[in-house]
N, C-alpha and C. Protein backbone atom coordinates (compact mmCIF):
# COMPACT_ATOMS: atom_id res chain seq x y z
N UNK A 1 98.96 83.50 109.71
CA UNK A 1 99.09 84.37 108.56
C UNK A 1 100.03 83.73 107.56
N UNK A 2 100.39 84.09 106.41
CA UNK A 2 100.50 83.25 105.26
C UNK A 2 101.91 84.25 105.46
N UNK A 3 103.17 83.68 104.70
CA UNK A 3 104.31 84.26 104.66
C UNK A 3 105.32 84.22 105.76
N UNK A 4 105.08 83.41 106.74
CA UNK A 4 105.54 83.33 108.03
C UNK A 4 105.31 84.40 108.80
N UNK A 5 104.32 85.37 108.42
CA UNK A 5 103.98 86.64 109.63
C UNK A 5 103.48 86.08 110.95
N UNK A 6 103.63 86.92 111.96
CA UNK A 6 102.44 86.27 113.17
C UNK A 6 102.29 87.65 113.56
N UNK A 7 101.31 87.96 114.25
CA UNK A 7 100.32 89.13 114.79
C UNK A 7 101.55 89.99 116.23
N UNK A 8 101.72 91.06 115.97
CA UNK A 8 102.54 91.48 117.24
C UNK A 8 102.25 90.89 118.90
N UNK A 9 101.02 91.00 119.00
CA UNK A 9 100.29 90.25 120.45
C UNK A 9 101.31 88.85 120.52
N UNK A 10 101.65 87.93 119.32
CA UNK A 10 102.41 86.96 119.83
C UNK A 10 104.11 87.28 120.14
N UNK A 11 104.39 88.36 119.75
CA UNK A 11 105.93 89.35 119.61
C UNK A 11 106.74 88.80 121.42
N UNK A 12 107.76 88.41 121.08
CA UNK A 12 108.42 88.81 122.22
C UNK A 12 108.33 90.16 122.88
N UNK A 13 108.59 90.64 121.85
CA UNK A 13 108.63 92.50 122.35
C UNK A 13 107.06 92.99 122.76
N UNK A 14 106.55 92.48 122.52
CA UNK A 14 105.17 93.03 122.63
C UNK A 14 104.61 91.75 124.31
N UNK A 15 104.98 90.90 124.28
CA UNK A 15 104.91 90.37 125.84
C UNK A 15 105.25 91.16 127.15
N UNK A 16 106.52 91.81 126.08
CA UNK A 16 107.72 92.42 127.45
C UNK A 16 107.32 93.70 127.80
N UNK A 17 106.12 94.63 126.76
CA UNK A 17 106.05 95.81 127.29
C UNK A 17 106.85 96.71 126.83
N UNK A 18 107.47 96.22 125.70
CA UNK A 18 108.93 97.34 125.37
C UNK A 18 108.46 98.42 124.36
N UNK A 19 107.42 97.93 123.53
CA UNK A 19 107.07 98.66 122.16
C UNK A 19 106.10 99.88 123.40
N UNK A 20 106.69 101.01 122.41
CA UNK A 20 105.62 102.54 123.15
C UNK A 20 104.04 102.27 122.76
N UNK A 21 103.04 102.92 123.52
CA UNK A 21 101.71 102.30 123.16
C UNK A 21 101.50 102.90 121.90
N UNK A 22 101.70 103.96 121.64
CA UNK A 22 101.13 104.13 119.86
C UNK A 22 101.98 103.41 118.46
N UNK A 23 102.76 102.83 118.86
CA UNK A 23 103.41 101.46 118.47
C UNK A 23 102.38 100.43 118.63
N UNK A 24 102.17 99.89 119.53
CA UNK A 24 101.78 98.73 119.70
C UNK A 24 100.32 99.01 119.27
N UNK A 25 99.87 100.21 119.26
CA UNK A 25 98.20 100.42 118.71
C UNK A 25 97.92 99.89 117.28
N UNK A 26 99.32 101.11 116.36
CA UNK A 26 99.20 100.82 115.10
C UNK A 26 99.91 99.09 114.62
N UNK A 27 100.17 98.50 115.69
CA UNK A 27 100.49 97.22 115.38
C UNK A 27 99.23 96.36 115.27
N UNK A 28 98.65 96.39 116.28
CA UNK A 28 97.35 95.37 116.63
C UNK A 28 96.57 95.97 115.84
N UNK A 29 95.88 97.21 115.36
CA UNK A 29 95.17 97.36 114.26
C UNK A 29 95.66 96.89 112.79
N UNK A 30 96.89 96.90 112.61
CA UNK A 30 97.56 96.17 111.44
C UNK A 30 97.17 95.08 111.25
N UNK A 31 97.53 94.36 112.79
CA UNK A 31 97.02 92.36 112.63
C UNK A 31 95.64 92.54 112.28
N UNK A 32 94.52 93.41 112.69
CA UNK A 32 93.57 93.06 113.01
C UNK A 32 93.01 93.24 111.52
N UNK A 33 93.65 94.34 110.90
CA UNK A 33 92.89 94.75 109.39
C UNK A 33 93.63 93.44 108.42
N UNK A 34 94.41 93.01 108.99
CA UNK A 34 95.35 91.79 107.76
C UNK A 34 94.35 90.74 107.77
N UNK A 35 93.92 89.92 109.28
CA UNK A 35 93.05 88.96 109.33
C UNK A 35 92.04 89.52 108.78
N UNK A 36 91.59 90.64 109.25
CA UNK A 36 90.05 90.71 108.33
C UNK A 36 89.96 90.21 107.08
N UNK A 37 90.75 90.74 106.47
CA UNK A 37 91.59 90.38 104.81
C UNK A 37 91.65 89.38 104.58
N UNK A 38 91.25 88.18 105.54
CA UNK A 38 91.69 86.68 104.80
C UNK A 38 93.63 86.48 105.35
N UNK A 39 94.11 87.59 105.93
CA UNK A 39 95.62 87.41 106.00
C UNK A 39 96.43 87.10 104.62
N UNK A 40 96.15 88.20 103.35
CA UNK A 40 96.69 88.01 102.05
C UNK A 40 98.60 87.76 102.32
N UNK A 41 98.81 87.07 101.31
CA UNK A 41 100.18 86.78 100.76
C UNK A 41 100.70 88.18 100.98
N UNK A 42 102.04 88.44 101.04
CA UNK A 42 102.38 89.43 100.93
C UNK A 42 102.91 90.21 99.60
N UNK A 43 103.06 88.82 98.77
CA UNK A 43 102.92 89.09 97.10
C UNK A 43 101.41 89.99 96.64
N UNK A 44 100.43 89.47 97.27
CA UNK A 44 99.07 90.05 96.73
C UNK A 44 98.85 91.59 97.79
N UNK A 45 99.76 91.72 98.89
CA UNK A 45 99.01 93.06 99.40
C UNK A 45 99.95 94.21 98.25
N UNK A 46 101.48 93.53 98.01
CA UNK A 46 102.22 94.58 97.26
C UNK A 46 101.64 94.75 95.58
N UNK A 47 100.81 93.80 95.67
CA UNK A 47 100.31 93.77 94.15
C UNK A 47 99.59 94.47 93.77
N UNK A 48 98.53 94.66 95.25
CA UNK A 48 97.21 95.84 95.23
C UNK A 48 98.13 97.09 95.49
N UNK A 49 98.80 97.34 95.95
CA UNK A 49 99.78 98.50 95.98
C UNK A 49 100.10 99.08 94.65
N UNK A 50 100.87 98.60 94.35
CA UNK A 50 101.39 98.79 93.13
C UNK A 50 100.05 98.87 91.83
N UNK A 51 99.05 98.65 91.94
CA UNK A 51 97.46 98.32 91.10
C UNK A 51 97.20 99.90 91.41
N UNK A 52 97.77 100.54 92.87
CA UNK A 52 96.55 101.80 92.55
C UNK A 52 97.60 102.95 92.49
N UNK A 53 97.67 103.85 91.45
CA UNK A 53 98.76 104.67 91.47
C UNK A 53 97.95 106.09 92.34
N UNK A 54 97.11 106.06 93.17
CA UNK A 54 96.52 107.14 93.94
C UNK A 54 97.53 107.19 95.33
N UNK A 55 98.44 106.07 95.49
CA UNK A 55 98.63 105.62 96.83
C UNK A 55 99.75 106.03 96.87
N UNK A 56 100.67 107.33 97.86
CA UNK A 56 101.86 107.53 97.95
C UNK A 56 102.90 106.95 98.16
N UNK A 57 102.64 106.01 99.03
CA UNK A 57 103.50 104.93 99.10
C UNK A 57 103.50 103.55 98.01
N UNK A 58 105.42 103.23 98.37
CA UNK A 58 105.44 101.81 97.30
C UNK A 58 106.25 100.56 98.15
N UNK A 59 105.69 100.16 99.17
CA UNK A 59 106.77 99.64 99.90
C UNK A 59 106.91 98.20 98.89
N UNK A 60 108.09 97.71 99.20
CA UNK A 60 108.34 96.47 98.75
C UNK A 60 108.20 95.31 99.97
N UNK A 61 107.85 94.17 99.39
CA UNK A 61 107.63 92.64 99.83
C UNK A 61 108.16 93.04 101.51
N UNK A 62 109.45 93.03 101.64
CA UNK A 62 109.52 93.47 102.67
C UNK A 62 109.13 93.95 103.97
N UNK A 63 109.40 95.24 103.18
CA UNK A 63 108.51 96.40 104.01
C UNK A 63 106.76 96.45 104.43
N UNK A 64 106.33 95.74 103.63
CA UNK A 64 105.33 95.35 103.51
C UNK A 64 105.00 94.15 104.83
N UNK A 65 105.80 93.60 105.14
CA UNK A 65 105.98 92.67 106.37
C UNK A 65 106.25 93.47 107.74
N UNK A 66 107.79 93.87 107.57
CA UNK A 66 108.14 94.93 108.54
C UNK A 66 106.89 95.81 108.96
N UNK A 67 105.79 96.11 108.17
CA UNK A 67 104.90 97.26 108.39
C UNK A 67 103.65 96.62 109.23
N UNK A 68 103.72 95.43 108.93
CA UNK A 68 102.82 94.92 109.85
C UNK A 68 103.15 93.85 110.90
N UNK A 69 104.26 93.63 111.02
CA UNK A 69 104.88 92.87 111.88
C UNK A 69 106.07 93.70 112.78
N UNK A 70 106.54 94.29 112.88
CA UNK A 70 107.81 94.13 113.09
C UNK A 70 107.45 94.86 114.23
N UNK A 71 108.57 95.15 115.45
CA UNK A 71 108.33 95.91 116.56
C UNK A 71 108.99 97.15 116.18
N UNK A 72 109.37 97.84 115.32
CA UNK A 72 109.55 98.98 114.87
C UNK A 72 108.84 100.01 114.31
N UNK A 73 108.94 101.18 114.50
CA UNK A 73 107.74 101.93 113.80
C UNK A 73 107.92 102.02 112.19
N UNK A 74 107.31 101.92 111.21
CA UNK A 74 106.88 101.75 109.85
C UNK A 74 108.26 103.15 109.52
N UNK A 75 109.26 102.98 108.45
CA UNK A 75 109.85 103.71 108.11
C UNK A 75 109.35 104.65 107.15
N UNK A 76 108.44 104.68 106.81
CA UNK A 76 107.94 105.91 105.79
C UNK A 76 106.16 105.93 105.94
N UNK A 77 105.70 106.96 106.66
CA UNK A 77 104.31 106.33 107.08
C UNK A 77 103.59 106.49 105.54
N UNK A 78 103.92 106.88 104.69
CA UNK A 78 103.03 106.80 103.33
C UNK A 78 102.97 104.96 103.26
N UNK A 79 104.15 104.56 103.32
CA UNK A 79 104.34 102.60 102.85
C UNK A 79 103.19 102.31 103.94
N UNK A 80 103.06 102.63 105.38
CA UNK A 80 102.22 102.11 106.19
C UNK A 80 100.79 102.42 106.20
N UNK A 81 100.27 103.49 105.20
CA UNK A 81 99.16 103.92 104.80
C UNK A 81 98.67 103.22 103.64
N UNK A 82 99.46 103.32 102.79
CA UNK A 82 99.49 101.99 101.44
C UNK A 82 99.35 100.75 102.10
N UNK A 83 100.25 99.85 102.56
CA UNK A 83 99.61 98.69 103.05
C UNK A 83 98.14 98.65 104.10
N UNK A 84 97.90 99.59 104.84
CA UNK A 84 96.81 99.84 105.64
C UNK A 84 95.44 99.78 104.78
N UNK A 85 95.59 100.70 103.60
CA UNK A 85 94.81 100.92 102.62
C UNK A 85 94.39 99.83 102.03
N UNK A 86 95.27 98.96 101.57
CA UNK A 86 95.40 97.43 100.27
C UNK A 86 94.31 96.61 101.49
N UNK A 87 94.97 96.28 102.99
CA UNK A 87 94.16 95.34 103.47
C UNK A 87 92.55 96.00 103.91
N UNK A 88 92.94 97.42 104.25
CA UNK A 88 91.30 97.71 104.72
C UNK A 88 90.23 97.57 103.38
N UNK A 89 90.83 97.85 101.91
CA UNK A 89 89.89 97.29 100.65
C UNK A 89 89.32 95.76 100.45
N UNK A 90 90.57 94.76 100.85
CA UNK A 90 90.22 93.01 101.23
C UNK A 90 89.25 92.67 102.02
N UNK A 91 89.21 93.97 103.59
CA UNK A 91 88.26 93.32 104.60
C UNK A 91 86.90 93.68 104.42
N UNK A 92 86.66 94.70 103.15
CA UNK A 92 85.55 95.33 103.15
C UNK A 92 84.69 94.50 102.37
């Protein structure tokens, strides 16, 4: 993936069993809708973000990473619906 992301499945935390399974669900569907996508920049998923003002969420560059990487659950599920949204429009 472009930006130094890598897919949770390669996660330490996600080897060890630590992330709860509806964690690790909405993780691997994350990787899976990003690759569909071509695995966009994370400049271009916040770009389509910010392009549709229908979308409650505004995460930044960041968060936008954190939301699909990180072993934490998404801090505002609107940002994780917005980025969910931007890549499921790329894979279609």
């Amino acid at each position: 993936m472009g930006d130094g992301r890598t897919c949770p499945e390669k996660s330490p935390m996600r080897a060890r069993g630590a992330w709860p399974l509806a964690l690790r669900e909405l993780k691997e569907l994350m990787c899976e809708v990003d690759l569909a996508a071509g695995a966009p920049s994370l400049d271009e998923i916040t770009g389509g973000i910010t392009e549709d003002d229908q979308l409650a969420g505004l995460p930044s560059r960041y968060t936008v990473r954190r939301v699909i990487t990180d072993g934490e659950r998404p801090g505002r599920q609107a940002d994780a619906v917005a980025v969910a949204t931007v890549l499921a429009r790329r894979a279609a």
